[in-house]
C-alpha atoms as a PDB file:
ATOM      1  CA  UNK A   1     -20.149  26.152  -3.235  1.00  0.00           C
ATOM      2  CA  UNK A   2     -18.424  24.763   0.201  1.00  0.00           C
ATOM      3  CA  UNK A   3     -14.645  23.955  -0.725  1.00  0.00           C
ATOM      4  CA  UNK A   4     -13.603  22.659   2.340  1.00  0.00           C
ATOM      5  CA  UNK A   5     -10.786  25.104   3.014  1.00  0.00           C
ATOM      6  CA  UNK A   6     -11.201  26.278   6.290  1.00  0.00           C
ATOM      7  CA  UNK A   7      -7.838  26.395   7.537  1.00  0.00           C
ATOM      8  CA  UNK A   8      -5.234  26.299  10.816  1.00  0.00           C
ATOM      9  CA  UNK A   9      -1.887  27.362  10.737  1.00  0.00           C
ATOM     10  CA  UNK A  10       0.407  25.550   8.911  1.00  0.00           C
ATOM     11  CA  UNK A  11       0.533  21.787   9.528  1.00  0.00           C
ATOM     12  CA  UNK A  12       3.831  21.012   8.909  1.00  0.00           C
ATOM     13  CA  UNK A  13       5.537  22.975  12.097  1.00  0.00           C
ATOM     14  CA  UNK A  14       2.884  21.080  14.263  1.00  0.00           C
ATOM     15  CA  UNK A  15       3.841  17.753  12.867  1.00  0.00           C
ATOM     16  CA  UNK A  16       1.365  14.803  11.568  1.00  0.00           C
ATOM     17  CA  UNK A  17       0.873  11.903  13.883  1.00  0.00           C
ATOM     18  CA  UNK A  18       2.434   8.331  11.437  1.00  0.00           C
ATOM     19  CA  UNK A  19      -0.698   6.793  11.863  1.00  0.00           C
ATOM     20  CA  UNK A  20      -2.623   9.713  10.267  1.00  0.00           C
ATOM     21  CA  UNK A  21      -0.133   9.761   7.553  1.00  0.00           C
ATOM     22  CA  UNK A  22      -0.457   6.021   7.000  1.00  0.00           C
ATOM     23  CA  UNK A  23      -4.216   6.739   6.372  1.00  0.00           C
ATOM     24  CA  UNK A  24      -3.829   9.817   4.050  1.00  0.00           C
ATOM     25  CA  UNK A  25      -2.392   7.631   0.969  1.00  0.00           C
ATOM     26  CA  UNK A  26      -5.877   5.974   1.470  1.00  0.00           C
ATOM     27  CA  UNK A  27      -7.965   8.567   1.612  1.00  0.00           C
ATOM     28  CA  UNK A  28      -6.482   9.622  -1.763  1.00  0.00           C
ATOM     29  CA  UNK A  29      -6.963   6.827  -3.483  1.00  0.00           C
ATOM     30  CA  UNK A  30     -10.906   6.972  -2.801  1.00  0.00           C
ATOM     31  CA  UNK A  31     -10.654  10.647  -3.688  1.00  0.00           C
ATOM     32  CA  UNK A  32      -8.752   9.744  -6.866  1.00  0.00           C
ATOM     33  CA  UNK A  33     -12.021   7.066  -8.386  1.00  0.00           C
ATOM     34  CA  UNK A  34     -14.762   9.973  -6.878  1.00  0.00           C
ATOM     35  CA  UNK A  35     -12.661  12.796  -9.505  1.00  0.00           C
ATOM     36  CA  UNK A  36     -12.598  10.505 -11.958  1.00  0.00           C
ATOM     37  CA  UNK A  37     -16.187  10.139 -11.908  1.00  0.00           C
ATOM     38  CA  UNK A  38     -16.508  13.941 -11.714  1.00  0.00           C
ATOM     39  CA  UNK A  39     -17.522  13.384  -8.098  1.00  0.00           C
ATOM     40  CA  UNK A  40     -17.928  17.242  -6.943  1.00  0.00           C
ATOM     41  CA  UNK A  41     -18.065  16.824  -2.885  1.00  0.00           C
ATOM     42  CA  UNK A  42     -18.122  13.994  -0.403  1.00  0.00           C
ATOM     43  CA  UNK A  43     -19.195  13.769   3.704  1.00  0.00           C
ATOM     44  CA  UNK A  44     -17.294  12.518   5.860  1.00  0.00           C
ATOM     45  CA  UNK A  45     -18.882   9.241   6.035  1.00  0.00           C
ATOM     46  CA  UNK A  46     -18.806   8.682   2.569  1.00  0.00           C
ATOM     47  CA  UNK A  47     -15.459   8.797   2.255  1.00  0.00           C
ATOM     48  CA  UNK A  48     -14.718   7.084   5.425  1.00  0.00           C
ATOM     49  CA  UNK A  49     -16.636   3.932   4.415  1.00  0.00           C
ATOM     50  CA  UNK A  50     -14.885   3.898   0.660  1.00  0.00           C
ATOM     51  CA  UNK A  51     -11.228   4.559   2.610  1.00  0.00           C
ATOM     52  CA  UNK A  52     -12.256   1.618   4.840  1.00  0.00           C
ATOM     53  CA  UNK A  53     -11.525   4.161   8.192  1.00  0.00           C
ATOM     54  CA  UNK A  54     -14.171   5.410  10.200  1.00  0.00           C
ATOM     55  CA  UNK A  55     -15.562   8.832  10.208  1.00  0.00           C
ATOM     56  CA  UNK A  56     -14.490  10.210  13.447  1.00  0.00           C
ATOM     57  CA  UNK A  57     -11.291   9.281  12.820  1.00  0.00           C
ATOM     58  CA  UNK A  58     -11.132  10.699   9.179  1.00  0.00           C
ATOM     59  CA  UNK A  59     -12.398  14.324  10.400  1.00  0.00           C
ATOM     60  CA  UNK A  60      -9.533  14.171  12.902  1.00  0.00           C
ATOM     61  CA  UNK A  61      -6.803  13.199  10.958  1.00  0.00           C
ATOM     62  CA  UNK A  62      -8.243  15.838   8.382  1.00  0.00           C
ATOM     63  CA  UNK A  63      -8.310  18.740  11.462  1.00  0.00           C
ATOM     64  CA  UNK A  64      -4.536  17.729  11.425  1.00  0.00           C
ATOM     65  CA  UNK A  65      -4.479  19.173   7.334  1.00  0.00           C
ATOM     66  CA  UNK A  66      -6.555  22.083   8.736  1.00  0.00           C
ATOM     67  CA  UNK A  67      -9.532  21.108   6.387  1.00  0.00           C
ATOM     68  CA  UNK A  68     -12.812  20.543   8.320  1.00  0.00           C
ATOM     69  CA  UNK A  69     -14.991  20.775   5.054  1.00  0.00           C
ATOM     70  CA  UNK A  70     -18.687  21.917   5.551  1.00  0.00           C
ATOM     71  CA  UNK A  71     -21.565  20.877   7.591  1.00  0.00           C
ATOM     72  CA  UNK A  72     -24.238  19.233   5.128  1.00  0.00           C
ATOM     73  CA  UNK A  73     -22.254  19.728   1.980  1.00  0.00           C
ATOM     74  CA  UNK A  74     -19.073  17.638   3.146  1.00  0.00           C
ATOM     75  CA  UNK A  75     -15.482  18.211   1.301  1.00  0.00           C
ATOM     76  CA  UNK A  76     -14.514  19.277  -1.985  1.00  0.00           C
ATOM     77  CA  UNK A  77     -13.161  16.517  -3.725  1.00  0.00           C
ATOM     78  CA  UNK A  78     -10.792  18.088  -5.566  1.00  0.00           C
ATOM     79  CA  UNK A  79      -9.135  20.692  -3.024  1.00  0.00           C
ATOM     80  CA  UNK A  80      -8.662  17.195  -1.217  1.00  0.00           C
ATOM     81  CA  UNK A  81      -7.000  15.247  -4.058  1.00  0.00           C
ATOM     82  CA  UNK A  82      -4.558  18.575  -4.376  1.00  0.00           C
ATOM     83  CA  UNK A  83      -4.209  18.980  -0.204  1.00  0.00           C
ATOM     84  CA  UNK A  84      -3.650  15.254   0.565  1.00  0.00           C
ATOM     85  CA  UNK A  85      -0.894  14.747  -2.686  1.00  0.00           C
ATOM     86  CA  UNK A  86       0.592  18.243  -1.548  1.00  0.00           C
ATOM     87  CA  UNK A  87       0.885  16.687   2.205  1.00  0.00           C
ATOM     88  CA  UNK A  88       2.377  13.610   0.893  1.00  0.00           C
ATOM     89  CA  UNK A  89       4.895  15.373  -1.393  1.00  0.00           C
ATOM     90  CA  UNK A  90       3.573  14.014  -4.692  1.00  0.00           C
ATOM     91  CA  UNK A  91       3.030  17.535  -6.421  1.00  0.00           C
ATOM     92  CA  UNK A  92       6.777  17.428  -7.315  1.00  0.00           C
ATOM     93  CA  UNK A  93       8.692  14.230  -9.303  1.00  0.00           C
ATOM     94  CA  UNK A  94      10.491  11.977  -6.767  1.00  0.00           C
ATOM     95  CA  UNK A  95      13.131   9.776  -9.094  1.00  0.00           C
ATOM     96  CA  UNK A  96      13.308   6.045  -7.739  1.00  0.00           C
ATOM     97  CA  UNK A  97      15.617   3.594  -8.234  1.00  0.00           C
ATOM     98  CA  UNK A  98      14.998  -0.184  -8.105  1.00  0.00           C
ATOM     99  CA  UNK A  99      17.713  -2.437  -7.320  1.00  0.00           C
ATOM    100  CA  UNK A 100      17.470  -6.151  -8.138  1.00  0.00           C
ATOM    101  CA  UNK A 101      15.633  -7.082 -11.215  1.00  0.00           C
ATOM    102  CA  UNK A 102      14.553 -10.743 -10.948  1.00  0.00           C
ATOM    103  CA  UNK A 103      10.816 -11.887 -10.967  1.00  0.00           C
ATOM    104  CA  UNK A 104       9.862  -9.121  -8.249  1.00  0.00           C
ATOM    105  CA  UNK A 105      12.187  -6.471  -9.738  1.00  0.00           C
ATOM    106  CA  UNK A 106      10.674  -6.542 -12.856  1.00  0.00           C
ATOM    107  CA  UNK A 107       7.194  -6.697 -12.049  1.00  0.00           C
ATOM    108  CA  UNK A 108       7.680  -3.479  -9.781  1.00  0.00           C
ATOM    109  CA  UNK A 109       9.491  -1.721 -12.954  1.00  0.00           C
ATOM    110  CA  UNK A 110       6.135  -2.324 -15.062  1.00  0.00           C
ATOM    111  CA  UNK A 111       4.092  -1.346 -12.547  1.00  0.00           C
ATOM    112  CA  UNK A 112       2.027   2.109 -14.008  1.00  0.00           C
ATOM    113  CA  UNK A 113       1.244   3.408 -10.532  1.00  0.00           C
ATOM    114  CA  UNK A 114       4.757   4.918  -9.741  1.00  0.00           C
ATOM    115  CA  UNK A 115       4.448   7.217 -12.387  1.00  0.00           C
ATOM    116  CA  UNK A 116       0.543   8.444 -12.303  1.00  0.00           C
ATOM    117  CA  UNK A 117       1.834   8.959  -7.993  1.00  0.00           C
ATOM    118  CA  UNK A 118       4.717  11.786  -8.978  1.00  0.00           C
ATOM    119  CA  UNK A 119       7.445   8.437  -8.648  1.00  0.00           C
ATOM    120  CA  UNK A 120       9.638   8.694 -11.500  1.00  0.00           C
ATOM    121  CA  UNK A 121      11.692   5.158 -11.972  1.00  0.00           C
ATOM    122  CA  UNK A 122      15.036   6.611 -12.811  1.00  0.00           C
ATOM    123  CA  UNK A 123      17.147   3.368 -13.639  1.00  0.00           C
ATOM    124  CA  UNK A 124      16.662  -0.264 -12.704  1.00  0.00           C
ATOM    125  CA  UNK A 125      20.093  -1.744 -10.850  1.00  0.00           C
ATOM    126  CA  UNK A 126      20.841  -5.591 -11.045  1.00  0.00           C
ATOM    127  CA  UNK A 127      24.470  -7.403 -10.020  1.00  0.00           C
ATOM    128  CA  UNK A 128      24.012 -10.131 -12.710  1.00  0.00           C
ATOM    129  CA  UNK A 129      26.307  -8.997 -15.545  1.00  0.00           C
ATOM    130  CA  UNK A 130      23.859 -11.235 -18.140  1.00  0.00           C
ATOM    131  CA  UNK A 131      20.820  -8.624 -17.179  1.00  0.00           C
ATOM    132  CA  UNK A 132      22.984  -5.272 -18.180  1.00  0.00           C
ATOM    133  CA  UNK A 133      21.610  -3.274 -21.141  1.00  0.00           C
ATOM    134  CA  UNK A 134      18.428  -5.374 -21.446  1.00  0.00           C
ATOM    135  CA  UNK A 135      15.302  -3.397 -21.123  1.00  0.00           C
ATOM    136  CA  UNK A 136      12.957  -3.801 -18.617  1.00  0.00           C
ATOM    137  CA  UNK A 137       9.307  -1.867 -19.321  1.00  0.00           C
ATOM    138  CA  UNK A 138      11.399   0.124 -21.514  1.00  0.00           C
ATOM    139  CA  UNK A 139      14.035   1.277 -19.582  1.00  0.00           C
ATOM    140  CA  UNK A 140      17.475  -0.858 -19.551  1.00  0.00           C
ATOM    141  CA  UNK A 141      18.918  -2.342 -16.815  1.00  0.00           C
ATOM    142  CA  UNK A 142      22.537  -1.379 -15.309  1.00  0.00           C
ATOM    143  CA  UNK A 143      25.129  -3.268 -13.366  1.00  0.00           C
ATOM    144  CA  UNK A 144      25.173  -2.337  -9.827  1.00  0.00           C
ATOM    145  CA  UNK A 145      28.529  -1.441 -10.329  1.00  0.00           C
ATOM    146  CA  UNK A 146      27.415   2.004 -11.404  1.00  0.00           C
ATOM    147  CA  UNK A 147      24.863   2.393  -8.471  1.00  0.00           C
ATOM    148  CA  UNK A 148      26.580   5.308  -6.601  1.00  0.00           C
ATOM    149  CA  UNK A 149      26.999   7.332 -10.048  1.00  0.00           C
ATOM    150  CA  UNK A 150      23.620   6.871 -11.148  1.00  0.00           C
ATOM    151  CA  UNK A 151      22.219   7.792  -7.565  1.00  0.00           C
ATOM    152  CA  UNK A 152      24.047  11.141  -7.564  1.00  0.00           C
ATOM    153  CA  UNK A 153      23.439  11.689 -11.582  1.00  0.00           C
ATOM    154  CA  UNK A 154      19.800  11.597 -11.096  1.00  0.00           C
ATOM    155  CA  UNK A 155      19.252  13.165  -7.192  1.00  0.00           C
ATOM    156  CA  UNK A 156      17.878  10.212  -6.109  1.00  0.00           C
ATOM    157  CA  UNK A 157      16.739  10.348  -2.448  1.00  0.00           C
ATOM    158  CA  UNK A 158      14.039   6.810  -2.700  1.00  0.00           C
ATOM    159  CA  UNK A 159      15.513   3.251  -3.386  1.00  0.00           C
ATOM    160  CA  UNK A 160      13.335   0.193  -3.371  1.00  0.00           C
ATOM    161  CA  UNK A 161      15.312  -2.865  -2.698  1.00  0.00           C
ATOM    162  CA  UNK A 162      14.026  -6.472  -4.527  1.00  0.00           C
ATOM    163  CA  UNK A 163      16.837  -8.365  -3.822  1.00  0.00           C
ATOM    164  CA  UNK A 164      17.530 -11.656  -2.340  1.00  0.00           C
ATOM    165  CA  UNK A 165      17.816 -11.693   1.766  1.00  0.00           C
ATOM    166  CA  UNK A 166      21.252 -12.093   1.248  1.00  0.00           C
ATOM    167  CA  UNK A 167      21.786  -9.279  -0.651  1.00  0.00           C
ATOM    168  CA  UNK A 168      19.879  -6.612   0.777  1.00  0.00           C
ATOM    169  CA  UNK A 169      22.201  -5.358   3.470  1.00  0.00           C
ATOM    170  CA  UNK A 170      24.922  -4.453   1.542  1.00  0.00           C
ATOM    171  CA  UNK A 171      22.612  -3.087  -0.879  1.00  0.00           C
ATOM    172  CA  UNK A 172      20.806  -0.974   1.559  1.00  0.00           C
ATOM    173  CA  UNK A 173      24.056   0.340   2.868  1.00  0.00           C
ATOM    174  CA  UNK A 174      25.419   1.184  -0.354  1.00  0.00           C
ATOM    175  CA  UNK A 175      22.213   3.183  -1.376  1.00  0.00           C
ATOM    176  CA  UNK A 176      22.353   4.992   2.440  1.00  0.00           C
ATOM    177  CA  UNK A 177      26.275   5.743   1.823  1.00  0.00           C
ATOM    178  CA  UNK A 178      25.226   7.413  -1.942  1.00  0.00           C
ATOM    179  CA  UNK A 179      22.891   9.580  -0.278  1.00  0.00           C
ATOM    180  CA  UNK A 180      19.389   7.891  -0.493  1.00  0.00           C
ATOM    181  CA  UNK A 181      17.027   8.637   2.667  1.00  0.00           C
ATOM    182  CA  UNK A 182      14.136   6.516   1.976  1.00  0.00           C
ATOM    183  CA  UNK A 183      14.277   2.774   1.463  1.00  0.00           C
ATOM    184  CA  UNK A 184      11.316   0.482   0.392  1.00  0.00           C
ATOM    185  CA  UNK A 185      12.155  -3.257   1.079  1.00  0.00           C
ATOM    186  CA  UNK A 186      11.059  -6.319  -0.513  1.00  0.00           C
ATOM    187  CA  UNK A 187      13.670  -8.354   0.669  1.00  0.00           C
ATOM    188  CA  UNK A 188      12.651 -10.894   2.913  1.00  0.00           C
ATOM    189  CA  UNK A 189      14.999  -9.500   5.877  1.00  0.00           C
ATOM    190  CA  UNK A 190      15.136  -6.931   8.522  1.00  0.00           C
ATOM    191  CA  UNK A 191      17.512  -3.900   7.285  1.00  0.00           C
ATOM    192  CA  UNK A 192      19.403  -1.703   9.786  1.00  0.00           C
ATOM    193  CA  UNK A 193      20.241   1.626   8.589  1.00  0.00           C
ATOM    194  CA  UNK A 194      21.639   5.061  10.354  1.00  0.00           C
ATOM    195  CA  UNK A 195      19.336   7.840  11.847  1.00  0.00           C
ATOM    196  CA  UNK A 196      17.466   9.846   9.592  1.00  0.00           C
ATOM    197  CA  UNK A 197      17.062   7.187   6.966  1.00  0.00           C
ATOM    198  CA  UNK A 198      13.279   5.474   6.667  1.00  0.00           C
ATOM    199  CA  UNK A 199      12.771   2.318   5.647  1.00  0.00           C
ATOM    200  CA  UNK A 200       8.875   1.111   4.765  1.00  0.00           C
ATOM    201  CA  UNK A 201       8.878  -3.083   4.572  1.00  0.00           C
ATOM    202  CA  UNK A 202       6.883  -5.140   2.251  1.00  0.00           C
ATOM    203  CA  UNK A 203       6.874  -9.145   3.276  1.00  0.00           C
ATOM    204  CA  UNK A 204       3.871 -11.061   1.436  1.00  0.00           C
ATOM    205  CA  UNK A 205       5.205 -14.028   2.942  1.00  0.00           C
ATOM    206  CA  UNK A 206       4.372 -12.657   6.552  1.00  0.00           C
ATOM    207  CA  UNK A 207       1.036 -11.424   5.103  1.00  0.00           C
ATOM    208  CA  UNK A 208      -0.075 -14.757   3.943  1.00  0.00           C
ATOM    209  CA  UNK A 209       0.818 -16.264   7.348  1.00  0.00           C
ATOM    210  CA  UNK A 210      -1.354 -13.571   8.656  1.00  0.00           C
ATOM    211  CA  UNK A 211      -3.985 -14.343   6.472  1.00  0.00           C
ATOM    212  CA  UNK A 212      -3.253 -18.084   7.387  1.00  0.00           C
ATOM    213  CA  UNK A 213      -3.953 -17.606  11.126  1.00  0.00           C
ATOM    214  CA  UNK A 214      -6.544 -16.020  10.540  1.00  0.00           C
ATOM    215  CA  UNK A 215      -8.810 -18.633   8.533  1.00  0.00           C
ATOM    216  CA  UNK A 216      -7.380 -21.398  10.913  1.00  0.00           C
ATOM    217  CA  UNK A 217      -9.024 -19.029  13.760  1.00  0.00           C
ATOM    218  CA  UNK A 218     -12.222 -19.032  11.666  1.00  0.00           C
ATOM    219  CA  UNK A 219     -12.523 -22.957  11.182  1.00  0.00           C
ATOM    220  CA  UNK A 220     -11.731 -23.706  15.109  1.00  0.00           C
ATOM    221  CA  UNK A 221     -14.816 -21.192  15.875  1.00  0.00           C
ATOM    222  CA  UNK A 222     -17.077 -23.135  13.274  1.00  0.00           C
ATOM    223  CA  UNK A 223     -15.817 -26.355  14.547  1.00  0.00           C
ATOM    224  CA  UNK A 224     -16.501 -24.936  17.757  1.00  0.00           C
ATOM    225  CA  UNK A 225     -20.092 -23.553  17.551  1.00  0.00           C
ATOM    226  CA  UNK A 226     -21.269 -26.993  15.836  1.00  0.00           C
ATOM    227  CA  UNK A 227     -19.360 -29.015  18.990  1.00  0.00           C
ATOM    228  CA  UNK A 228     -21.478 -26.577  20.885  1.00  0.00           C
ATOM    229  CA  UNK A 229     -24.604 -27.061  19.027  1.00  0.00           C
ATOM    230  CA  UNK A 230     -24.817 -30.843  18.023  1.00  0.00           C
ATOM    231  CA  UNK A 231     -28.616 -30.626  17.791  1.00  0.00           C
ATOM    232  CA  UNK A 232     -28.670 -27.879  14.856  1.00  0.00           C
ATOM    233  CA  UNK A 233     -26.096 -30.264  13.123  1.00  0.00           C
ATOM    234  CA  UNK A 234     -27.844 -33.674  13.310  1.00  0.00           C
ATOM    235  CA  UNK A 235     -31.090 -31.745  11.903  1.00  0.00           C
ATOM    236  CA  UNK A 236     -28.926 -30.713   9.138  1.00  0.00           C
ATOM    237  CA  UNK A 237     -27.857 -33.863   8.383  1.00  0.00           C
ATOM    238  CA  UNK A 238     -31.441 -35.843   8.681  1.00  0.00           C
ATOM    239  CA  UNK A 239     -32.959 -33.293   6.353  1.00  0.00           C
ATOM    240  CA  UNK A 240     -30.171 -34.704   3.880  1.00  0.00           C
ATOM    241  CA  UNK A 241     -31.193 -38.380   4.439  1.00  0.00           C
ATOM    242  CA  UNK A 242     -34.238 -39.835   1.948  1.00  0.00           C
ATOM    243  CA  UNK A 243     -37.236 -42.338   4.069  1.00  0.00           C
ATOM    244  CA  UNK A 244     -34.726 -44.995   4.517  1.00  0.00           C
ATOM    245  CA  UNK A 245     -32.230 -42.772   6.445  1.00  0.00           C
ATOM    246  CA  UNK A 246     -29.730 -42.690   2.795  1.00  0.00           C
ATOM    247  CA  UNK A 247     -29.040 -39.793   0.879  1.00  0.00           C
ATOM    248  CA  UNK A 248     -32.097 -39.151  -1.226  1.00  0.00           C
ATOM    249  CA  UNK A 249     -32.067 -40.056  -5.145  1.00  0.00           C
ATOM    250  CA  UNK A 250     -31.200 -37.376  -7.619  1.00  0.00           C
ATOM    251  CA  UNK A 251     -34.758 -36.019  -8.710  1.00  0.00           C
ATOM    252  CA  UNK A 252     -35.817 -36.400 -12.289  1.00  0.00           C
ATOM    253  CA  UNK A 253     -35.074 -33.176 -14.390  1.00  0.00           C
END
């Protein structure tokens, strides 16, 4: 049976482009729901459409893995699911630690995804005296007071930040001074950290605005077309009317 494993040399020393990289944690989460339907190979297109990528693009950012699977049989699912997580570093346990446990804080900390994704949440950090000791999906919170000890205690390289703007900064700088490299922010602000240290930023508020310019840009183009095409509308609207030009009576049932 085709596996898929065709190979180049080893990616790593030629680099991945970011926007392939971007794509691979979706292309894994389509391979994930095809294994878990026992799903034994895939084409190209296939998974394209259910990664919402297209296909040309898929078998190129898969030439950069040096897996061109196998002309009418596709790839194997599974070789994938091992190749992509291996790529992405999630065949070892990355510990994470989440500081600021309000509303946001706390819904990250019961979220089951970290954990099934080889992220381990290794303590949850909050400044609010009041929140120390209490658990939070089972694991209790700690004053931020202890940050720098519990970042070296557990190796911790990933912090996600859920604090308020405010707060973030000096946050962010106190997880880059204990050593952490990689920074996910909720905060609604822009961090600035050193060289070498990546930061990956989460805003739903700018999302929803995005999402908001977009259905504005929808209604102008239907108010738009029917400006253009007052005809089509005053059909519509005498089909509505009864004989007497009024809005016809509700029909017997």
């Amino acid at each position: 049976m085709a596996t898929g494993r065709t190979h180049r040399p080893a990616t790593r020393s030629r680099g991945i482009p970011e926007a392939t990289v971007a794509r691979l944690p979706l292309y894994l989460r389509a391979l994930t729901g095809l294994s878990e339907r026992s799903v034994p190979t895939v084409s190209s297109e296939e998974l394209a459409a259910a990664a919402g990528v297209n296909s040309a693009k898929l078998r190129k950012d898969f030439s950069y893995l040096g897996s061109y699977g196998t002309r009418g049989v596709g790839y194997d699912v599974e070789y994938l699911v091992y190749q992509i997580s291996r790529e992405l570093g999630l065949t070892q346990d990355w510990p994470v630690v989440i500081v600021g446990i309000g509303n946001l804080g706390a819904a990250l900390a019961n979220y089951g995804g970290f954990a099934s994704r080889g992220f381990r949440v290794a303590a949850l950090i909050d400044a609010d005296p009041a929140m120390a000791g209490k658990p939070v999906a089972g694991i209790p919170v700690q004053h931020s007071d202890e940050l720098e000890k519990i970042i070296s205690d557990n190796g911790v390289s990933i912090g996600v930040i859920a604090t308020p703007a405010g707060a973030a900064q000096p946050v962010c700088d106190r997880l880059v001074a204990a050593g952490v490299t990689s920074i996910l922010n909720f905060a609604p602000t822009v961090l600035t950290v050193p060289d070498g240290v990546d930061v990956r930023k989460v805003d739903l508020s700018i999302e929803l605005q995005i999402l908001a310019f977009h259905e504005q840009r929808k209604a102008g183009e239907e108010a738009a077309n029917q400006a253009a095409n007052p005809t089509a509308a005053h059909r519509g609207d005498a089909a509505e009317q009864g004989p007497d030009g009024d809005v016809p009576a509700v029909m017997p049932a």
